[in-house]
C-alpha atoms as a PDB file:
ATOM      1  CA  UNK A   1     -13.483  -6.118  -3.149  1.00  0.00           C
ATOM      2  CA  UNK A   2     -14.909  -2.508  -1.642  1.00  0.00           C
ATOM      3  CA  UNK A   3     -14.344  -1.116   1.179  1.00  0.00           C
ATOM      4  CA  UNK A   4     -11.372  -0.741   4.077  1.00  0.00           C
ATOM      5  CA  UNK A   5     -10.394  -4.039   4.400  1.00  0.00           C
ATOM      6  CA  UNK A   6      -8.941  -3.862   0.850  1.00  0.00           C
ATOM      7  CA  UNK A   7      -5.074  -4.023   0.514  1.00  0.00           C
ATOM      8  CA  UNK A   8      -3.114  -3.362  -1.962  1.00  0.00           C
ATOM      9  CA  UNK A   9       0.771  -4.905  -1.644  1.00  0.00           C
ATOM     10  CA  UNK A  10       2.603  -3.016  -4.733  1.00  0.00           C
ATOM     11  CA  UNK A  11       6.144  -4.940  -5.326  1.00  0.00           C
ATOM     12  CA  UNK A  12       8.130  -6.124  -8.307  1.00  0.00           C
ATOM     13  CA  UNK A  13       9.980  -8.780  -6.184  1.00  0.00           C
ATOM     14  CA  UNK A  14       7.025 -11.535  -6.666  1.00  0.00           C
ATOM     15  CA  UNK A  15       8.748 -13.440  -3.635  1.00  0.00           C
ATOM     16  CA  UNK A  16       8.274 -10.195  -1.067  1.00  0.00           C
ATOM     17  CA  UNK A  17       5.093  -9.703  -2.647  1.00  0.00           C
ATOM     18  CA  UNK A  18       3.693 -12.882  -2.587  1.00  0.00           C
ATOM     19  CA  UNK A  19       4.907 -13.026   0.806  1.00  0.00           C
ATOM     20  CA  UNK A  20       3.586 -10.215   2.503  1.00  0.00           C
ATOM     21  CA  UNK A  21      -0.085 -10.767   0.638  1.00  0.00           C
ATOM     22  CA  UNK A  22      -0.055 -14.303   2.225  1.00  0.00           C
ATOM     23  CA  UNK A  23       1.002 -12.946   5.901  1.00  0.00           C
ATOM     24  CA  UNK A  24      -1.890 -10.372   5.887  1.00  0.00           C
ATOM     25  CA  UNK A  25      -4.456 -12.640   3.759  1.00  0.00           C
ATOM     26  CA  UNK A  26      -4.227 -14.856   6.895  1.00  0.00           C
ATOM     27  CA  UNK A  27      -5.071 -11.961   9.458  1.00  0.00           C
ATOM     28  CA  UNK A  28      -8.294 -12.062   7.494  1.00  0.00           C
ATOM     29  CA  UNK A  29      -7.814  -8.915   5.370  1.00  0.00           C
ATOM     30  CA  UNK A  30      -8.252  -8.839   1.117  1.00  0.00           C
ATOM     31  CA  UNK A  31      -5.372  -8.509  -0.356  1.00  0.00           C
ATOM     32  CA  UNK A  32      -4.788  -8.207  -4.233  1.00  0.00           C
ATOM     33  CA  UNK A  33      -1.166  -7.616  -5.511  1.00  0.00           C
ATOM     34  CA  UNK A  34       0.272  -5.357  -7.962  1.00  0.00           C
ATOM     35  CA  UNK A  35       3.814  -5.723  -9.774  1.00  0.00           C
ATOM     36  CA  UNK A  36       4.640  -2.210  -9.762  1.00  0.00           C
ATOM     37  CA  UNK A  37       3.019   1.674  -9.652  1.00  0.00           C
ATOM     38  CA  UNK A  38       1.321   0.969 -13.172  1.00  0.00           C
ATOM     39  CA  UNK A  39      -0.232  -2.194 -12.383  1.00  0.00           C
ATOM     40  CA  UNK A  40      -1.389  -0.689  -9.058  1.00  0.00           C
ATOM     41  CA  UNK A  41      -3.196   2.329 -10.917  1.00  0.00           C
ATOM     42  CA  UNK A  42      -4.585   0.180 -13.396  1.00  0.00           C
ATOM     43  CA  UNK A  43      -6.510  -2.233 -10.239  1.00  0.00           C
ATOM     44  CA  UNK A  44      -7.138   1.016  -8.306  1.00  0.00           C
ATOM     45  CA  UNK A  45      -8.931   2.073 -11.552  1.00  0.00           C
ATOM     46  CA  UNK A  46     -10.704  -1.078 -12.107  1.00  0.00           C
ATOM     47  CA  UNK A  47     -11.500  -1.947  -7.768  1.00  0.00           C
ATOM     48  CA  UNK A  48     -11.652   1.405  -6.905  1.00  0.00           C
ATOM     49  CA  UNK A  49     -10.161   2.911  -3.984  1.00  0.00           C
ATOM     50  CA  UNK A  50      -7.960   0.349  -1.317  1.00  0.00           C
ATOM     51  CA  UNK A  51      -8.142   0.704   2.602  1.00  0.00           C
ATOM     52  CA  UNK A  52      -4.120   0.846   2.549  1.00  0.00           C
ATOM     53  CA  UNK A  53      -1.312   0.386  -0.131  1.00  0.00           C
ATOM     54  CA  UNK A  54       1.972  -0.703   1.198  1.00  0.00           C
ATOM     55  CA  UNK A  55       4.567   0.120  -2.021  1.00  0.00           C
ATOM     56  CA  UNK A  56       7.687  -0.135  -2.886  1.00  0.00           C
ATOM     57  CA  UNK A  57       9.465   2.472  -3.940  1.00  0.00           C
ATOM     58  CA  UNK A  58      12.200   1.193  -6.522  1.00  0.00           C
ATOM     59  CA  UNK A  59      10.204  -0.732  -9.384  1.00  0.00           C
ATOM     60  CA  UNK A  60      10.079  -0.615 -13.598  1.00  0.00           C
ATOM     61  CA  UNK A  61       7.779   1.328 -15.526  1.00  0.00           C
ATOM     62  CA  UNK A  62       6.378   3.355 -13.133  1.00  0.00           C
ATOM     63  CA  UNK A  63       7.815   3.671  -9.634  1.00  0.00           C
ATOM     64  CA  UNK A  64       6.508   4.537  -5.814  1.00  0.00           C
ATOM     65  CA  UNK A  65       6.920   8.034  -5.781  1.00  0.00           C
ATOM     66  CA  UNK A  66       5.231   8.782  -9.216  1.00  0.00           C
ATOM     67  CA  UNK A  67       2.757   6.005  -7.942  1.00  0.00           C
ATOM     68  CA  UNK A  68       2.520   8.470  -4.679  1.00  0.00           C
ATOM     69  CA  UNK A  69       1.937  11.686  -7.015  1.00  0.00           C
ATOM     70  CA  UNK A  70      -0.680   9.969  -9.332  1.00  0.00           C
ATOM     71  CA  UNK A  71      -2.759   9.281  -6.613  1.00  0.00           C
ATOM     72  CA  UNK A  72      -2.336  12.270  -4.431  1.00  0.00           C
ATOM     73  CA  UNK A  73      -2.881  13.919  -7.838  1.00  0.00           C
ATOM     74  CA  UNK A  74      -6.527  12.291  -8.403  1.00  0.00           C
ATOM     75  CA  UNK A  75      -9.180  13.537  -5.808  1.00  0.00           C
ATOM     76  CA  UNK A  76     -10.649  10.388  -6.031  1.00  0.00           C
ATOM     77  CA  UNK A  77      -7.937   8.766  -4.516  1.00  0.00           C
ATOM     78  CA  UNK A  78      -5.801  10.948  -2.716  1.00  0.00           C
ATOM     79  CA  UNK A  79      -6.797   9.695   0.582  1.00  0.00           C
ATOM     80  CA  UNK A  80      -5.741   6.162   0.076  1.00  0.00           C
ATOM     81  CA  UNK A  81      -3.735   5.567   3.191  1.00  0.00           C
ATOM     82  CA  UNK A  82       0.392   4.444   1.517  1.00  0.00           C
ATOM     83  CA  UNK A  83       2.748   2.989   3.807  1.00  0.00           C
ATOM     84  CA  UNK A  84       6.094   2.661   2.045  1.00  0.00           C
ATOM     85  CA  UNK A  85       8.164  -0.665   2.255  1.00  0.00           C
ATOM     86  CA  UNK A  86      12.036  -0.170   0.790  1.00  0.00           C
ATOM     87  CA  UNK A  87      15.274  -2.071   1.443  1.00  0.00           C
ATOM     88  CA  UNK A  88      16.850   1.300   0.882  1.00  0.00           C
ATOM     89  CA  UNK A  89      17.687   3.680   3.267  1.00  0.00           C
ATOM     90  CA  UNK A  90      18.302   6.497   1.453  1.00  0.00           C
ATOM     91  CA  UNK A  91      15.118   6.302  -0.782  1.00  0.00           C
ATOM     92  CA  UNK A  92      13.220   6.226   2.395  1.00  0.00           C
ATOM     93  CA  UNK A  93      14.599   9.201   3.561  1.00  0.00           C
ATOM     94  CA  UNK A  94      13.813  10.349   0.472  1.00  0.00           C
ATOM     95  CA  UNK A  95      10.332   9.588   0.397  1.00  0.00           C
ATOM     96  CA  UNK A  96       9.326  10.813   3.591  1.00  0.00           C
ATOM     97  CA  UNK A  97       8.805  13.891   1.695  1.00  0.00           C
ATOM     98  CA  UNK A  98       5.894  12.335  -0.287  1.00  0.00           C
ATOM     99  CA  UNK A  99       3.204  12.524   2.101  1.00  0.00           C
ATOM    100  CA  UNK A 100       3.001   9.176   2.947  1.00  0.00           C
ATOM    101  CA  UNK A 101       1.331   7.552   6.013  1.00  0.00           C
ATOM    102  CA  UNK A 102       4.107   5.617   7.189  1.00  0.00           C
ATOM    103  CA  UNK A 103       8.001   3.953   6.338  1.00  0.00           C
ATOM    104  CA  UNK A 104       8.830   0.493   7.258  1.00  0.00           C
ATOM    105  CA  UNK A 105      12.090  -0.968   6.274  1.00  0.00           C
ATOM    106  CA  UNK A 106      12.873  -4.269   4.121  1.00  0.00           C
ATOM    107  CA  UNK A 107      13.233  -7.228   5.286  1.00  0.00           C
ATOM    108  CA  UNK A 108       9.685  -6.069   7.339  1.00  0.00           C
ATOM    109  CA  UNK A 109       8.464  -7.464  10.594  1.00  0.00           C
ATOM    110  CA  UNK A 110       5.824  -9.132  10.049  1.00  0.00           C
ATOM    111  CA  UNK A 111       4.494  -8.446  13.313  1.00  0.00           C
ATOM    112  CA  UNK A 112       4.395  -4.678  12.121  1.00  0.00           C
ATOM    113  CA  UNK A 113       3.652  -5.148   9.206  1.00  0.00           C
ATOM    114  CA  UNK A 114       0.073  -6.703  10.936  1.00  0.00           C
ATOM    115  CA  UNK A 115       0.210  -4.192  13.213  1.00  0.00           C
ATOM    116  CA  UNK A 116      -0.214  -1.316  10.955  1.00  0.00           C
ATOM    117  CA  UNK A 117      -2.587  -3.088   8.514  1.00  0.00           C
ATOM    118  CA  UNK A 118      -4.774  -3.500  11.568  1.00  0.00           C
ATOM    119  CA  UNK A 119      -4.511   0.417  12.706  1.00  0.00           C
ATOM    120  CA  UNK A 120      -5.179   1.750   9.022  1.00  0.00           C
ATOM    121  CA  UNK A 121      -8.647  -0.707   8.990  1.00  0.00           C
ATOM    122  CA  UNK A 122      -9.522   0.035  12.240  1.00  0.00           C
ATOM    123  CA  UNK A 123      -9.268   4.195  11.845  1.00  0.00           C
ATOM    124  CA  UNK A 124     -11.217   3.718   8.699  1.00  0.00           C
ATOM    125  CA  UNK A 125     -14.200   1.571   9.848  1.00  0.00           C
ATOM    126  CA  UNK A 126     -16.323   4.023  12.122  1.00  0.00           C
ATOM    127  CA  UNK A 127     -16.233   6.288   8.360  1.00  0.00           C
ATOM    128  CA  UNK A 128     -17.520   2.676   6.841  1.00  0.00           C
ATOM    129  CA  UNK A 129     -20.139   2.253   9.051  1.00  0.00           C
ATOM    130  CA  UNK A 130     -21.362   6.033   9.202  1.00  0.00           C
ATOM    131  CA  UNK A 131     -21.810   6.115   4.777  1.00  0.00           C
END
């Protein structure tokens, strides 16, 4: 899996996880799942970098905004694109602080959801295509 149309869905609810990977997997993007922020870093260092992340923010062992500093923190992958996905309203305000591309609220639209998959990929193929 290499290159932008690489997702990365990082959730410790397997049901919202599984859900959303199967909703963009049928738009035709690659999708691999992660159970929380440790599990991401560990396929992020074993795939490389993803086209867009969409994480949660509340999870075990490590969560999205230390997931958020790791990678900001590695110039490797500090330009992986992280949309943030929380059913809470106050960690989102909270997180808008990280950096991150974009916020989208639990339970998600799907239709936006789609929507900004599709935008991340399609700002990051003419960079594909010129490498």
């Amino acid at each position: 899996m290499n290159g932008s149309r690489w997702i990365m869905v990082v959730d410790d609810d397997e049901d919202v996880r599984e859900m959303i990977m199967l909703v963009l997997a049928l738009e035709g993007f690659e999708v691999v799942g992660a159970r929380d922020g440790l599990d991401a870093l560990q396929q992020v260092g074993s795939r490389g970098c993803p086209g867009l992340a969409f994480l949660d923010l509340r999870m075990p062992r490590l969560n999205g905004p230390d997931f958020v500093r790791a990678i900001q923190g590695n110039p490797t992958y500090a330009s992986v694109p992280i949309v943030i996905l929380s059913g809470d309203a106050t960690a989102i305000e909270a997180a808008r602080s990280l950096g991150v591309l974009d916020l989208l609220t639990k339970p998600v639209e799907l239709e936006r959801l789609v929507a900004t998959a599709s935008r991340v990929v399609s700002l990051a193929k003419p960079a594909e295509r010129q490498s």
